[in-house]
N, C-alpha and C. Protein backbone atom coordinates (compact mmCIF):
# COMPACT_ATOMS: atom_id res chain seq x y z
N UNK A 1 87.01 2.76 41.72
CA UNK A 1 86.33 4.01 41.99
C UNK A 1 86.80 5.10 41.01
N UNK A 2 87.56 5.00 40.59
CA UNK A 2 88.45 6.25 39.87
C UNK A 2 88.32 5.90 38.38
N UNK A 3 87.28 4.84 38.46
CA UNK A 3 86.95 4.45 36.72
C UNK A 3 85.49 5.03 36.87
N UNK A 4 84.50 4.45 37.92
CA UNK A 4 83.24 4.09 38.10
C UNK A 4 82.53 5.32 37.92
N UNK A 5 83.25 6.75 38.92
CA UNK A 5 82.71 7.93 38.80
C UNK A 5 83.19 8.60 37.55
N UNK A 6 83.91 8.58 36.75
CA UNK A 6 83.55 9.51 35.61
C UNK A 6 82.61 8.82 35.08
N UNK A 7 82.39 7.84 34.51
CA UNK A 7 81.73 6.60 33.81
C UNK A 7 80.30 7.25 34.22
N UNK A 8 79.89 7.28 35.59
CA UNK A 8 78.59 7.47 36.54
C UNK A 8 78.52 9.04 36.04
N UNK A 9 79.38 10.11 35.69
CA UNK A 9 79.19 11.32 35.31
C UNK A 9 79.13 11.44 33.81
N UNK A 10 79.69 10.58 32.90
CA UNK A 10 79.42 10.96 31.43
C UNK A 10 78.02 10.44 30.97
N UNK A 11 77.69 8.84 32.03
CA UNK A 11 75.95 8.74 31.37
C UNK A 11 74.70 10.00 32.26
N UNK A 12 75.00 10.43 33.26
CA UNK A 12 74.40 10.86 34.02
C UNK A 12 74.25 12.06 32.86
N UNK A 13 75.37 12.56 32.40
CA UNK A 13 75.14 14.05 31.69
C UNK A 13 74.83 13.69 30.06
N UNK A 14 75.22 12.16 29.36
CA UNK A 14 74.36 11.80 28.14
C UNK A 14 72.74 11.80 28.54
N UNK A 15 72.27 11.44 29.30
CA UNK A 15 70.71 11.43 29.60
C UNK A 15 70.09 12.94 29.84
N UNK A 16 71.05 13.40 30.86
CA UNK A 16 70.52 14.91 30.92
C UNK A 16 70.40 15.46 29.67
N UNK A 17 71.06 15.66 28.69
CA UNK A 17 71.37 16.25 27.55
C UNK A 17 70.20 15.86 26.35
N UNK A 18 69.88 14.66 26.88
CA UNK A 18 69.26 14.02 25.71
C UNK A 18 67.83 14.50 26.40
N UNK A 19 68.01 14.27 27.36
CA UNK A 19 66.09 14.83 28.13
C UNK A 19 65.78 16.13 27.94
N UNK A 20 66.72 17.27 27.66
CA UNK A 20 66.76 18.81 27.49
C UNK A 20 66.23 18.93 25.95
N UNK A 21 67.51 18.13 24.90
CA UNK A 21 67.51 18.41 23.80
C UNK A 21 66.87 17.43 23.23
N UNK A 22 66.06 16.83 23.52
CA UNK A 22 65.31 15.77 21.98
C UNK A 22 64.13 16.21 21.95
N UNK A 23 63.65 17.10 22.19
CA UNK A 23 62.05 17.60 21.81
C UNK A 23 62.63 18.92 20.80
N UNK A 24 63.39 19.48 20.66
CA UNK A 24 64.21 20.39 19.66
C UNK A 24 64.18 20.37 18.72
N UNK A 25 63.72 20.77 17.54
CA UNK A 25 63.59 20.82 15.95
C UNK A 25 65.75 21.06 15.38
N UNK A 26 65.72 20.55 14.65
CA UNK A 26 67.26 20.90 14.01
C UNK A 26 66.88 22.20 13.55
N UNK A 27 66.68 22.74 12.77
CA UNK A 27 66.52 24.15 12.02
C UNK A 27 65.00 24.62 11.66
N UNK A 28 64.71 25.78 12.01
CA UNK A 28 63.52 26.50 11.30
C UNK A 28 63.57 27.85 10.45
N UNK A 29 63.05 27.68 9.34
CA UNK A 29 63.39 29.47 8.60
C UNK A 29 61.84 29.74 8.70
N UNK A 30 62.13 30.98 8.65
CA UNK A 30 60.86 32.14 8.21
C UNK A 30 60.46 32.07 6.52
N UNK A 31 59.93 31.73 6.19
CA UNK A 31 60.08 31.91 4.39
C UNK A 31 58.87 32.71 4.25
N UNK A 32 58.44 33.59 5.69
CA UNK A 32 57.07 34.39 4.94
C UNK A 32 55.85 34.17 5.44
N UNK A 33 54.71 33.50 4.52
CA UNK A 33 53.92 32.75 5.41
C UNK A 33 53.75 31.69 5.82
N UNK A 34 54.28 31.12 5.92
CA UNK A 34 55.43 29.56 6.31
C UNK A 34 56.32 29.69 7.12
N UNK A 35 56.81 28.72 8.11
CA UNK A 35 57.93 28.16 8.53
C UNK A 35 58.43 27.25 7.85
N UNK A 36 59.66 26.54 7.58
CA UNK A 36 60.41 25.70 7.18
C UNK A 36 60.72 24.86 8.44
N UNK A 37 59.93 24.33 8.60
CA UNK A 37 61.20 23.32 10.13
C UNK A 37 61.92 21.94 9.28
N UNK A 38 62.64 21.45 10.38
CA UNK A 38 63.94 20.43 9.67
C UNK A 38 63.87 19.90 11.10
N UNK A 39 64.25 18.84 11.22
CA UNK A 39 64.46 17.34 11.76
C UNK A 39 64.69 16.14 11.45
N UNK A 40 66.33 15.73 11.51
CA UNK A 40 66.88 14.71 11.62
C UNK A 40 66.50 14.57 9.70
N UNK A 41 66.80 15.00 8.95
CA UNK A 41 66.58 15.39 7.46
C UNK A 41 64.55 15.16 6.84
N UNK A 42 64.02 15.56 7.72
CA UNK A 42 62.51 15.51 7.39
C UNK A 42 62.52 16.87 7.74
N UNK A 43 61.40 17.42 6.87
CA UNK A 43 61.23 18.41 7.12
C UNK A 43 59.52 18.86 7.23
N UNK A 44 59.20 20.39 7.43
CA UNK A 44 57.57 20.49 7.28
C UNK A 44 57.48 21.80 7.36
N UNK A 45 56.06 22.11 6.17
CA UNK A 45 56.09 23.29 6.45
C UNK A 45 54.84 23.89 7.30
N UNK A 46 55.23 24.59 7.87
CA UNK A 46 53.67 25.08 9.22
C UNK A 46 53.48 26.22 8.43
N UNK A 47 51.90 26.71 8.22
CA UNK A 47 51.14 27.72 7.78
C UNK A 47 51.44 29.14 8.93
N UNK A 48 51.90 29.90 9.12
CA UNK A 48 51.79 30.74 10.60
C UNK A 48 49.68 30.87 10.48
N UNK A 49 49.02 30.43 9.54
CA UNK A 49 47.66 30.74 10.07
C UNK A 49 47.60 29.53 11.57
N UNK A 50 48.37 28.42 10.81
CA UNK A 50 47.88 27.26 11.52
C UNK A 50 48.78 26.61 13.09
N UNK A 51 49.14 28.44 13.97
CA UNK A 51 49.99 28.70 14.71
C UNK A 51 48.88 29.33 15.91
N UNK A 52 48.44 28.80 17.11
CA UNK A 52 47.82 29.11 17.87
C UNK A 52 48.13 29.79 18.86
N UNK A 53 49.47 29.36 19.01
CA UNK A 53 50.20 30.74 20.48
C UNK A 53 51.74 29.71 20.16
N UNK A 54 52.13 30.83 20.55
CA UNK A 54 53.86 30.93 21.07
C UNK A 54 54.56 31.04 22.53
N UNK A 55 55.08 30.57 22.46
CA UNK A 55 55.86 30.68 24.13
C UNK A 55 57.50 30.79 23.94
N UNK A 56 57.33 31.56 25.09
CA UNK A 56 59.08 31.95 24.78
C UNK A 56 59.61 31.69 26.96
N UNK A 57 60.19 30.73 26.72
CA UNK A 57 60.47 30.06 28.37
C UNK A 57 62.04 30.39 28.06
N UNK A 58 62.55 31.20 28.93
CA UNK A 58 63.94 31.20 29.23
C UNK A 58 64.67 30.77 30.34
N UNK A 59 63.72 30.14 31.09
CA UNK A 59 64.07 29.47 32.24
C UNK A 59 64.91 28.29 32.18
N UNK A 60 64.57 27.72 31.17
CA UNK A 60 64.83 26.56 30.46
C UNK A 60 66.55 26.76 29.81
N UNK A 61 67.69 25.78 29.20
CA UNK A 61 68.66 25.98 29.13
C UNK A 61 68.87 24.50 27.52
N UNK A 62 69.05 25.20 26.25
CA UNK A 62 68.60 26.47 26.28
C UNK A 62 67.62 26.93 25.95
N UNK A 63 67.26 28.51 25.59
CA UNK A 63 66.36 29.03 25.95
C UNK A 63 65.40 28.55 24.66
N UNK A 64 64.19 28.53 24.51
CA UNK A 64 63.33 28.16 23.93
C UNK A 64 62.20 29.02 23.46
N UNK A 65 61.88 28.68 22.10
CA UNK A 65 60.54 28.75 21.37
C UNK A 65 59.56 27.85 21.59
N UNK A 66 58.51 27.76 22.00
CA UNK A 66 57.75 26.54 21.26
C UNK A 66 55.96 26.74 20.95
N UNK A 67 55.75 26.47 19.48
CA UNK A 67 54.88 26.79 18.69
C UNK A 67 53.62 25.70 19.07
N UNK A 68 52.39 25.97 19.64
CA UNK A 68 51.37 25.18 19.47
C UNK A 68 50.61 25.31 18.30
N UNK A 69 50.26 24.57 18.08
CA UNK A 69 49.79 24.00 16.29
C UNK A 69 48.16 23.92 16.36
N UNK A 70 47.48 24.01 15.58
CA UNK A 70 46.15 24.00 15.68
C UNK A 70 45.90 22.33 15.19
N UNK A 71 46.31 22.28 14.38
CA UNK A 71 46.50 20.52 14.16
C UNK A 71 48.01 19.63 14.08
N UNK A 72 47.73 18.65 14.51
CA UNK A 72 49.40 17.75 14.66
C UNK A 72 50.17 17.75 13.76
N UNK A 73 51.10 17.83 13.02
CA UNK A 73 52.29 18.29 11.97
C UNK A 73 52.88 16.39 11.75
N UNK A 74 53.43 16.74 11.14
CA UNK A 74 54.78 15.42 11.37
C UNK A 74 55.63 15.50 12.76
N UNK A 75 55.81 16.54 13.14
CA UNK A 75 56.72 16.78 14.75
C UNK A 75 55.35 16.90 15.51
N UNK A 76 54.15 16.78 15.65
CA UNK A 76 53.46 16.94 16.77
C UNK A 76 53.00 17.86 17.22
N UNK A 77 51.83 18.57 17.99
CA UNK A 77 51.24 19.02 17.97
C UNK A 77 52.13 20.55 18.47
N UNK A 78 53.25 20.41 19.15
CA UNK A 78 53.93 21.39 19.53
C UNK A 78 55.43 21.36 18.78
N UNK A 79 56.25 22.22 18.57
CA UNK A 79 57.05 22.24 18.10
C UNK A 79 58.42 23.15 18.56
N UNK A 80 59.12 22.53 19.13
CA UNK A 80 60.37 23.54 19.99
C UNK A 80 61.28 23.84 19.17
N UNK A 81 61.85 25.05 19.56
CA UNK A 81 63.54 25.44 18.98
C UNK A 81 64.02 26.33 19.76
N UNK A 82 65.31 26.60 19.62
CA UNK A 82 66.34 27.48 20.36
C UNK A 82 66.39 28.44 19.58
N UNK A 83 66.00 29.91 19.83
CA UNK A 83 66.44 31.24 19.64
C UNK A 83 67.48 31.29 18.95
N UNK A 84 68.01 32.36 18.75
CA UNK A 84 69.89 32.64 18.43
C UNK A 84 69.80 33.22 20.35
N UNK A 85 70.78 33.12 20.81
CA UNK A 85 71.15 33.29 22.20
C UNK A 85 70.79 35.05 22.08
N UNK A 86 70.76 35.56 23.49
CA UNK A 86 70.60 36.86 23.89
C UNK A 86 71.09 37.35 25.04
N UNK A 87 71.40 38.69 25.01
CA UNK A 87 71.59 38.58 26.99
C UNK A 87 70.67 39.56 27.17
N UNK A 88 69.82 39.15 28.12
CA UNK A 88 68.76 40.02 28.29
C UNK A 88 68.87 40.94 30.47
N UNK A 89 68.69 41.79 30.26
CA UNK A 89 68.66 43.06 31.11
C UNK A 89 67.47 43.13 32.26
N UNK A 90 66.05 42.60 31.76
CA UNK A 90 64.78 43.12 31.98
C UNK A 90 64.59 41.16 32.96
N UNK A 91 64.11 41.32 34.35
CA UNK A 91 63.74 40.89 34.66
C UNK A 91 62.45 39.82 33.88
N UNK A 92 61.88 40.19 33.27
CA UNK A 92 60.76 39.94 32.38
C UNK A 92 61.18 39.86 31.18
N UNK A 93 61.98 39.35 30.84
CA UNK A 93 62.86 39.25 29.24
C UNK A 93 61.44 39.15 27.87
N UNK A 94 61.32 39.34 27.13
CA UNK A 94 60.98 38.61 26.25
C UNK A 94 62.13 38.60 24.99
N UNK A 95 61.40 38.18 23.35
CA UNK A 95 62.34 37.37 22.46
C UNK A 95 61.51 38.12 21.14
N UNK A 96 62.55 39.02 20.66
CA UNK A 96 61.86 39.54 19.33
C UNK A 96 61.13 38.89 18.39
N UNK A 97 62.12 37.85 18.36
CA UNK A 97 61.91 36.42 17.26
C UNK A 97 60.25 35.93 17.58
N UNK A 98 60.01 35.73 19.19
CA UNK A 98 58.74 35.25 19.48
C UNK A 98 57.41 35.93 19.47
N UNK A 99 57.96 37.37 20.19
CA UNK A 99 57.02 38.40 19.66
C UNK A 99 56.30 38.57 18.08
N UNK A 100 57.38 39.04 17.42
CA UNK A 100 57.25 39.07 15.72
C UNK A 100 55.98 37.89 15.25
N UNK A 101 56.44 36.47 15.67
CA UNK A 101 55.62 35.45 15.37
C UNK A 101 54.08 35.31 15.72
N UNK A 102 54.47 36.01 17.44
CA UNK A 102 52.61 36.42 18.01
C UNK A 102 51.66 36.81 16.92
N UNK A 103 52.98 37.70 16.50
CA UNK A 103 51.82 39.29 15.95
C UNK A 103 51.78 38.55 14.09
N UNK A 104 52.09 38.22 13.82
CA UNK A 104 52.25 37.58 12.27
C UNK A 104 51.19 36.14 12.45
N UNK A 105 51.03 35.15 13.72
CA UNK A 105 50.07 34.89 13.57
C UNK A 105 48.67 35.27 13.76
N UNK A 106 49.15 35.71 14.92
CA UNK A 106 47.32 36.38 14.91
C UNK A 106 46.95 37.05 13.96
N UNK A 107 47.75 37.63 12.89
CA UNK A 107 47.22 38.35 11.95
C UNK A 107 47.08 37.33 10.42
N UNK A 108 47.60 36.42 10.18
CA UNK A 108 47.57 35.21 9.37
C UNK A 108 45.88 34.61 9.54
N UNK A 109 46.06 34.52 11.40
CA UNK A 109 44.39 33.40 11.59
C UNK A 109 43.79 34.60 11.20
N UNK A 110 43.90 36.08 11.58
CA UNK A 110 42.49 37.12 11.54
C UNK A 110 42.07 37.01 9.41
N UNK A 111 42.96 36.61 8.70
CA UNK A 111 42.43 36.81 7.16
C UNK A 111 42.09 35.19 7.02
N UNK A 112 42.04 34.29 7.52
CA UNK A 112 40.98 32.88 7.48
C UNK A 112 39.91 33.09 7.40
């Protein structure tokens, strides 16, 4: 017993971990009118025209971006990442980072 339960707690929390974090992009930059995303050393670049809405879920741990795509990418039609962390005040939080992106795409699709 005193083997069985940590054993029963380190896969229990490898699976949790892996069910949270494997839809997660490794890195994304801003380069402008582009994103840069990175995964597992592949990378891609998304148009912000070709960015249909944003979501910013902080419910979630941790907290999250995730970009719907107007067409499927190499990562798929959606694309997640983690913020830089925040502590937020406002019942209704939102995420500068996600905001900024709203407003930069809708204004990317409005010159198509």
């Amino acid at each position: 017993m005193l083997i069985l339960v940590p054993c029963a707690m380190a896969a229990i929390g490898y699976f949790w971990m892996k069910a949270t974090l494997s839809d997660l992009v490794d890195e994304v930059y801003d380069c402008g009118e582009f994103l840069l995303v990175r995964k597992r050393g592949a990378e891609e670049r998304i148009q912000l025209a070709d960015i249909v809405n944003v979501n910013f879920a902080m419910n979630q741990r941790p907290a999250r971006i995730t970009l719907s795509l107007d067409k499927p990418g190499r990562f798929g039609r959606r694309i997640s990442f983690a913020p830089p962390p925040e502590f937020y005040l406002s019942p209704f939080p939102t995420n500068d980072i996600a905001e900024e992106l709203i407003a930069r795409a809708q204004k990317a699709r409005s010159k198509r």
